[in-house]
Protein backbone atom coordinates (compact mmCIF):
# COMPACT_ATOMS: atom_id res chain seq x y z
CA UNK A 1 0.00 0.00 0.00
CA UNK A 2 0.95 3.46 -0.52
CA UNK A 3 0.97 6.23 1.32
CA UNK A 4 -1.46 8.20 -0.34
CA UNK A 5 -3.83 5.23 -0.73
CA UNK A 6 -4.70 5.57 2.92
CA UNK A 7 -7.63 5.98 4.12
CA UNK A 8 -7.32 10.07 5.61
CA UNK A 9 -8.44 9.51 9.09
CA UNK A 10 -5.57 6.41 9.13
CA UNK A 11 -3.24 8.87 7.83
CA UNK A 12 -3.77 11.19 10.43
CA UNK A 13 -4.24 8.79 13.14
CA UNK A 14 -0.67 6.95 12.25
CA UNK A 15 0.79 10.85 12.54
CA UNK A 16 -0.28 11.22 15.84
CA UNK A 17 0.92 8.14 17.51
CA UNK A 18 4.40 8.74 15.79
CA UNK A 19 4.67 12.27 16.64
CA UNK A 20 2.82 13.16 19.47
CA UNK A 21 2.28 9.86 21.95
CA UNK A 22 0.68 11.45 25.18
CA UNK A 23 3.22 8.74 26.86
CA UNK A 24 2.54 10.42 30.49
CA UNK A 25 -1.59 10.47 30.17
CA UNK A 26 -2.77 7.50 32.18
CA UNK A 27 -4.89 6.19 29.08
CA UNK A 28 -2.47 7.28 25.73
CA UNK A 29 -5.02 5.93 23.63
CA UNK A 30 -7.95 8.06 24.80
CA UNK A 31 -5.48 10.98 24.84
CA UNK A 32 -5.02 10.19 21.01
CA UNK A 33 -8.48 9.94 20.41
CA UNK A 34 -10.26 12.85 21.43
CA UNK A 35 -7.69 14.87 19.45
CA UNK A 36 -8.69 13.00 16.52
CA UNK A 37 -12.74 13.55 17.50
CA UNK A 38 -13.41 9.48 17.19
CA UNK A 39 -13.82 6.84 19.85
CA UNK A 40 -11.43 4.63 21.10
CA UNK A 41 -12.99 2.04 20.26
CA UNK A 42 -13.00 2.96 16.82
CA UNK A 43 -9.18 3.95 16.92
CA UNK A 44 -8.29 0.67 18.17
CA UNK A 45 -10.24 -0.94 15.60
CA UNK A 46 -8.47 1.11 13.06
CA UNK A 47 -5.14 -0.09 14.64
CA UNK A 48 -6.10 -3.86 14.48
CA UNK A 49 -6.49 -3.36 11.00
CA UNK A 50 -3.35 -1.84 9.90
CA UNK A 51 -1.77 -4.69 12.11
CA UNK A 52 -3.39 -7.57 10.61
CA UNK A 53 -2.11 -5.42 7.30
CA UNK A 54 1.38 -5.54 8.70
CA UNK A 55 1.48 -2.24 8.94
CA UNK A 56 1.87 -1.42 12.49
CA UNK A 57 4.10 -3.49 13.86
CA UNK A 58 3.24 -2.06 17.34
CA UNK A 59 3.08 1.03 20.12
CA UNK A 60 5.31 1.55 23.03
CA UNK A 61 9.07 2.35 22.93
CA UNK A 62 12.43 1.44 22.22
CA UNK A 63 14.35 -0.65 24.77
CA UNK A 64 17.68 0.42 25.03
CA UNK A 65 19.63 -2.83 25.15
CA UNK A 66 22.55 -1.63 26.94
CA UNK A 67 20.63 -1.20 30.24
CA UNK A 68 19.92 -4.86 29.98
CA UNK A 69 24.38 -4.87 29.87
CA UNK A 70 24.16 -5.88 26.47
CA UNK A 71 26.88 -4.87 23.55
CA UNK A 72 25.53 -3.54 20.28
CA UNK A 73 27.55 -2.67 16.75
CA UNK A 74 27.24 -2.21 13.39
CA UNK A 75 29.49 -5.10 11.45
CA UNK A 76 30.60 -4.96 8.10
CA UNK A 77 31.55 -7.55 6.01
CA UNK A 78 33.38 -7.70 2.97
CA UNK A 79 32.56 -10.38 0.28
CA UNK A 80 31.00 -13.26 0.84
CA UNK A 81 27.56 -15.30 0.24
CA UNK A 82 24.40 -13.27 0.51
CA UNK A 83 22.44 -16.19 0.56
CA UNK A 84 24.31 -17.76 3.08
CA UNK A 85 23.99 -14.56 5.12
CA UNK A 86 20.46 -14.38 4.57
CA UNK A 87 19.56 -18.00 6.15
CA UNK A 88 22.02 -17.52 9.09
CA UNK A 89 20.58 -13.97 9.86
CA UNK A 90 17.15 -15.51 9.99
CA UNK A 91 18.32 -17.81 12.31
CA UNK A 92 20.18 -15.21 14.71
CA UNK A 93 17.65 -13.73 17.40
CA UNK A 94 20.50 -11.45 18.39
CA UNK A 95 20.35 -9.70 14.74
CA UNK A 96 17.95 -6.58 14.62
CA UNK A 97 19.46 -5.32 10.94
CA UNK A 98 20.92 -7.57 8.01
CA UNK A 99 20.94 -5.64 4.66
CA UNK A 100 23.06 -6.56 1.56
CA UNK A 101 24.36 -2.59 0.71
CA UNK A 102 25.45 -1.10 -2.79
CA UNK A 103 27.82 1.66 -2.91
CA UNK A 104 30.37 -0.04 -0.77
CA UNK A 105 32.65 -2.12 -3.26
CA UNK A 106 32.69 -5.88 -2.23
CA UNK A 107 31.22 -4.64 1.40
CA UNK A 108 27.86 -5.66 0.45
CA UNK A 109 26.60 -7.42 3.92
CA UNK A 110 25.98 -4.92 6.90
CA UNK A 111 24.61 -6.28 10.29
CA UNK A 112 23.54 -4.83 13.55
CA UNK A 113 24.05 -7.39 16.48
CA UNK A 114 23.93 -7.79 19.83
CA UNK A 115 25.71 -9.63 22.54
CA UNK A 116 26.77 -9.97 26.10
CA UNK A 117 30.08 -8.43 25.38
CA UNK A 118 31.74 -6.63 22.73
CA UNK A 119 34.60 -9.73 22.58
CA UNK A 120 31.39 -11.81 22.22
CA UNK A 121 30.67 -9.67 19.01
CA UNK A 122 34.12 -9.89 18.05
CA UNK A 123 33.81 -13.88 18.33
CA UNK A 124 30.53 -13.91 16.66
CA UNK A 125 31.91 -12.08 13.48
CA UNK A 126 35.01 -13.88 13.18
CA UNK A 127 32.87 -17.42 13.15
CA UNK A 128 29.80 -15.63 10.97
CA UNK A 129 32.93 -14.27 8.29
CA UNK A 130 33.90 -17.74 7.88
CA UNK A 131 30.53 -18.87 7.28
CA UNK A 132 29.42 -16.99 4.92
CA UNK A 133 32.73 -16.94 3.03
CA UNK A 134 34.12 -13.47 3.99
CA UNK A 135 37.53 -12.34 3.44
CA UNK A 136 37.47 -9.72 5.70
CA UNK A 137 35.04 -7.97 8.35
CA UNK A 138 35.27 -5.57 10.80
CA UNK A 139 33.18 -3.98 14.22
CA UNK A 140 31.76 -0.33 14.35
CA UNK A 141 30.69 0.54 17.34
CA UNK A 142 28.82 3.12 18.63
CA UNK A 143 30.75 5.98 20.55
CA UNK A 144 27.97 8.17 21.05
CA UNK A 145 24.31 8.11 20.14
CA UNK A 146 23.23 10.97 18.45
CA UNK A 147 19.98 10.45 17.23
CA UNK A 148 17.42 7.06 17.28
CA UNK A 149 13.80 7.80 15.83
CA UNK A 150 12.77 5.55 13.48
CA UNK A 151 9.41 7.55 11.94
CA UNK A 152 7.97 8.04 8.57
CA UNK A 153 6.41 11.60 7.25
CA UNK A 154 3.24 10.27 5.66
CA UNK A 155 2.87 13.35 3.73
CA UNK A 156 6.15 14.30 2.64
CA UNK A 157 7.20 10.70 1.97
CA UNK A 158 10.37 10.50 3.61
CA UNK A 159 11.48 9.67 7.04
CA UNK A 160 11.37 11.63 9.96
CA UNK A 161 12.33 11.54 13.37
CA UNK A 162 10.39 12.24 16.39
CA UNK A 163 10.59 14.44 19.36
CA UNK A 164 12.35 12.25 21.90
CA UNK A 165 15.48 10.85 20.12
CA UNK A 166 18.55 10.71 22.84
CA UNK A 167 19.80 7.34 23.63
CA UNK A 168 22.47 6.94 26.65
CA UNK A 169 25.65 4.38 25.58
CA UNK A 170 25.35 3.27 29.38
CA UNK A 171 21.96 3.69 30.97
CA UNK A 172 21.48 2.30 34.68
CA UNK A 173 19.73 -1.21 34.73
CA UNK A 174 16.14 -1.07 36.24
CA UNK A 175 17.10 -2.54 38.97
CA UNK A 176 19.16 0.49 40.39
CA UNK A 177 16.39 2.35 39.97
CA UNK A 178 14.44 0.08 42.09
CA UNK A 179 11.72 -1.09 39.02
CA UNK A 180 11.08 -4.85 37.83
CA UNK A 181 12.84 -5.41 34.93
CA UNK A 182 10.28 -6.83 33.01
CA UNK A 183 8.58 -3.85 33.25
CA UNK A 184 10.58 -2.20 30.47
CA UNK A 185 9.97 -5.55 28.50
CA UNK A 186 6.37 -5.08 28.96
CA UNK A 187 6.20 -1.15 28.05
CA UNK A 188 8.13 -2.21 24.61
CA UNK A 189 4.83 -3.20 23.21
CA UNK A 190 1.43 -2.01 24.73
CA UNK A 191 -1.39 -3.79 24.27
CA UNK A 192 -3.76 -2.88 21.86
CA UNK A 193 -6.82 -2.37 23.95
CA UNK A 194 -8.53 0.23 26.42
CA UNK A 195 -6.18 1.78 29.13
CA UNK A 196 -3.06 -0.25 28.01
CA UNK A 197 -1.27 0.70 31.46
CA UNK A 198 -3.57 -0.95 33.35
CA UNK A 199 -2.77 -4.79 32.36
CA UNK A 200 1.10 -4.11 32.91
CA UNK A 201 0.28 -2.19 36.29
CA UNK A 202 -2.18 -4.95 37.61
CA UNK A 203 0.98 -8.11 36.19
CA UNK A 204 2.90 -6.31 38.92
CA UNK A 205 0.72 -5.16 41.64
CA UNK A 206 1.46 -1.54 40.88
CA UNK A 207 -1.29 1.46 40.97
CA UNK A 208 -2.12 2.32 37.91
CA UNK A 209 -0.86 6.06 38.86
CA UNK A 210 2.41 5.25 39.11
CA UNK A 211 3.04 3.98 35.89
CA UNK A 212 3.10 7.61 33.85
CA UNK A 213 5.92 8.42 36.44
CA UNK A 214 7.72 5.13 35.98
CA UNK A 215 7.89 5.74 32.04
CA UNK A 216 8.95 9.50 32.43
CA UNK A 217 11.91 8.11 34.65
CA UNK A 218 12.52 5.35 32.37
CA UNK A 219 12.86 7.74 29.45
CA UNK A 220 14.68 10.63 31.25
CA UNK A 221 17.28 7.51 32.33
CA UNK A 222 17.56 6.26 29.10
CA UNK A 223 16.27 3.14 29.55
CA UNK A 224 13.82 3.21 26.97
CA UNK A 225 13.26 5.63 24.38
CA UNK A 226 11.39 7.06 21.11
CA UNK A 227 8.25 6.52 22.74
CA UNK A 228 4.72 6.10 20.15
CA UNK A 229 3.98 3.82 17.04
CA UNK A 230 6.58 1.48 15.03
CA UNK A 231 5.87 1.34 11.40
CA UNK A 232 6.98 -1.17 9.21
CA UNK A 233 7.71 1.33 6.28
CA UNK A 234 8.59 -0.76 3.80
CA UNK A 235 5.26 -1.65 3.87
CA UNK A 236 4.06 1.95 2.99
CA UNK A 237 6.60 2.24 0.06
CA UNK A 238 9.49 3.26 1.86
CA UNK A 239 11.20 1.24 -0.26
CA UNK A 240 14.68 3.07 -0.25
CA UNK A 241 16.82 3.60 2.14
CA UNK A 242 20.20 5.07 2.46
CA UNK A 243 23.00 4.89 5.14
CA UNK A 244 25.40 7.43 4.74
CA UNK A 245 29.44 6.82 5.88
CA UNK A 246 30.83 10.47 6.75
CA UNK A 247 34.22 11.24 7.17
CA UNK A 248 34.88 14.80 8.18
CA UNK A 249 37.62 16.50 7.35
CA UNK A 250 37.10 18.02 11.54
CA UNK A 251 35.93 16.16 14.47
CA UNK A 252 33.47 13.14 13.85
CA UNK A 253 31.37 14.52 16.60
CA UNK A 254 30.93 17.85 15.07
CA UNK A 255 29.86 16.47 11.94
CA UNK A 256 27.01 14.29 13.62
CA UNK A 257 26.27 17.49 15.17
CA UNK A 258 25.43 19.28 11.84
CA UNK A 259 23.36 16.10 11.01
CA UNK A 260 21.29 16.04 14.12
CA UNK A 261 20.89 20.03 13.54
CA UNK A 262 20.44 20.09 9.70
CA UNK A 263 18.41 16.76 8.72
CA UNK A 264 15.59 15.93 10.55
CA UNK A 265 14.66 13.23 8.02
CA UNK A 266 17.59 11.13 9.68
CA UNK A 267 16.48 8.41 11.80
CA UNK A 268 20.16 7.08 13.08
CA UNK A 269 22.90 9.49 13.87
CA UNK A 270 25.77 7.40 15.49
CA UNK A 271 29.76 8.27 15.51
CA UNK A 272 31.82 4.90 15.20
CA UNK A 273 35.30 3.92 15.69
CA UNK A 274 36.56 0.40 15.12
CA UNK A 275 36.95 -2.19 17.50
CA UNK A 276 39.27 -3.30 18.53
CA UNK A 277 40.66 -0.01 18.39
CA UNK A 278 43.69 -0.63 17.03
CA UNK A 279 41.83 -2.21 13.78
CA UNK A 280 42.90 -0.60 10.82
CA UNK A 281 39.64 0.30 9.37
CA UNK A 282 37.79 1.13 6.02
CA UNK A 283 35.39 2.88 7.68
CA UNK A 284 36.34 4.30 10.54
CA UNK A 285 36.00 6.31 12.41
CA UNK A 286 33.01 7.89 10.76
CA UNK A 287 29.65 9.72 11.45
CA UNK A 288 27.09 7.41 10.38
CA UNK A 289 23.10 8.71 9.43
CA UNK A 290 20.29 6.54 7.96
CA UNK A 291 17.80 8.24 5.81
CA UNK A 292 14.72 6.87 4.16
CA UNK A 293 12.04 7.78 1.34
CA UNK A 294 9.41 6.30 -1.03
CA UNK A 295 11.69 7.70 -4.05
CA UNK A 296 15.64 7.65 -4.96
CA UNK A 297 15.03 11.38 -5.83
CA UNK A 298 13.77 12.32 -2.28
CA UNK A 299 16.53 10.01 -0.67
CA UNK A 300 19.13 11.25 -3.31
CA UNK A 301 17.98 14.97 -2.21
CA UNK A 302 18.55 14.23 1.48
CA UNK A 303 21.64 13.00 0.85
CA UNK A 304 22.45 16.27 -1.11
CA UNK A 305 21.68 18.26 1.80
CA UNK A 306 24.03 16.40 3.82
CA UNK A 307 27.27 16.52 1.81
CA UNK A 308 26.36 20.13 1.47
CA UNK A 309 26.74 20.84 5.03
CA UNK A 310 29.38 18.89 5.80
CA UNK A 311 33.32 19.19 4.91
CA UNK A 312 34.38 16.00 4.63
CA UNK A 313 37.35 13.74 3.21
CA UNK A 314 34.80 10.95 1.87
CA UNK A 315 31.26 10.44 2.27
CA UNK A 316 29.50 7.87 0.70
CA UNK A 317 26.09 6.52 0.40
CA UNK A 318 25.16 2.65 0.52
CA UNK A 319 21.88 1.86 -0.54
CA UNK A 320 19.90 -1.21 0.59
CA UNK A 321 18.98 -3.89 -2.35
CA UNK A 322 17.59 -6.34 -0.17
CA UNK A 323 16.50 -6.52 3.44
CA UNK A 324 18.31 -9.99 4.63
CA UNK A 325 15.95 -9.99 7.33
CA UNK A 326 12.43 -8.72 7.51
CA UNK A 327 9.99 -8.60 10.14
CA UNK A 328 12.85 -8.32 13.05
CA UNK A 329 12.11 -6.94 16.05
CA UNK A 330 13.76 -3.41 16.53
């Protein structure tokens, strides 16, 4: 389906949750509904649809997965079987993003993966390179978050981040904040139903109250983040996305900086440096964005504006041909 084939009151509905996700009302959904003058009944309806469509994939909020003391990196390798990737990425609960990637020369096969450790990464590449037939590989990882908002503009046709985008590289665990870890596991996805705080405050004995407060601490810690609806885009005809390699001619972190200042339509704004650092790297260190858009002229515009603002040694765009795994949870 496209974007413009939806039906007006979806459009507008899908906006809202993205954008403006009354996260601290004791009922979000009735919040959300009276500002679009229908019931909630109706809304939720609405939402079951575009579900069953696959086009929700759900409401609630990013979990960051370093307050669970978990490692996370981007990992390139170069060469390789696709195919080979494909199957073992489908296999791998730890992988959130497997994309084969044009632009890059034989670096085709770019992963995002987590693990208890960043030597477990380092272990888990070297065994997945051999696999797959690699001759080469290396680990990005993140030095500082800029930016994580994963939205789509369903009237511009390009993506979009929202309002809350900060993620903290080492957030407390719940647990020295004196909160139930599965709470954050429950608050990832909310229930698509009437009063959605309710069923996670009665699991754990809590007053309903409380539970605006617990998310607004959860957020402010960094816990979780980029609160509202997760769309599958793809879905919509978001069918290209870019991620763009930066390297400044200055400091890395100034030129995420410009990107967090001057793009809003950037959904990922990370600064990487190898690991382990003394890797000699192809691509790093580096300022990393991801942009996305139902068009190579909108993404290819985007991407204008950023090597515009930016002065920068090499900057390069890879473009995703195929998405090695679809469907995983992010």
């Amino acid at each position: 389906m496209r974007i413009d084939q939806l039906d007006p009151m979806d459009r507008k509905m899908l906006m809202v949750l993205q954008y403006e996700f009354p996260f601290s009302a004791i009922d979000p959904y009735e919040t959300v509904a009276e500002k679009l003058g229908i019931s909630v009944d109706e809304m939720l309806q609405r939402l079951q649809a575009l579900k069953k469509a696959g086009i929700v994939k759900r409401i609630g909020f990013y979990l960051n997965p370093r307050s669970r003391r978990r490692s996370v990196a981007l990992i390139a390798f170069k060469g390789g079987s696709v195919d080979v990737a494909e199957k073992l990425c489908r296999e791998d609960d730890e992988i959130t993003h497997c994309y084969e990637r044009e632009g890059g020369g034989d670096w085709r096969i770019w992963i995002v993966r987590r693990a208890p450790s960043m030597e477990g990464l380092l272990e888990w590449a070297s065994a997945f390179a051999r696999k797959i037939g690699a001759v080469r590989f290396e680990i990005l990882e993140a030095t500082r978050v800029y930016r994580l908002s994963v939205k789509y503009d369903l009237y511009e046709g390009v993506s979009r981040a929202g309002p809350y985008t900060r993620v903290v590289l080492n957030p407390p665990s719940p647990e020295e904040l004196g909160i139930e870890p599965s709470i954050p596991r429950d608050l990832r996805s909310l229930p698509l139903e009437p009063r959605p705080y309710h069923r996670i405050a009665e699991k754990h004995g809590l007053p309903v109250e409380q539970m605006p407060r617990i998310v607004e601490l959860l957020l402010e810690k960094g816990i979780l983040g980029d609160p509202g609806l997760v769309l599958d885009g793809h879905r919509l005809g978001f069918s290209y996305n870019g991620m763009v390699i930066v390297k400044p001619v200055g400091e890395v972190s100034k030129a995420c900086e410009v990107i967090v200042e001057k793009v809003p339509e950037a959904t990922h704004i990370v600064s990487r440096r190898a690991y382990p650092p003394d890797t000699r790297s192809a691509w790093a260190p580096t300022c990393y964005a991801m942009i996305h858009a139902v068009s190579r002229e909108k993404l290819d515009a985007i991407y204008r504006r950023i090597q515009g603002e930016i002065e920068a040694r090499e900057i390069k765009m890879l473009i995703s041909v195929r998405d090695l795994k679809p469907g995983a949870e992010r």
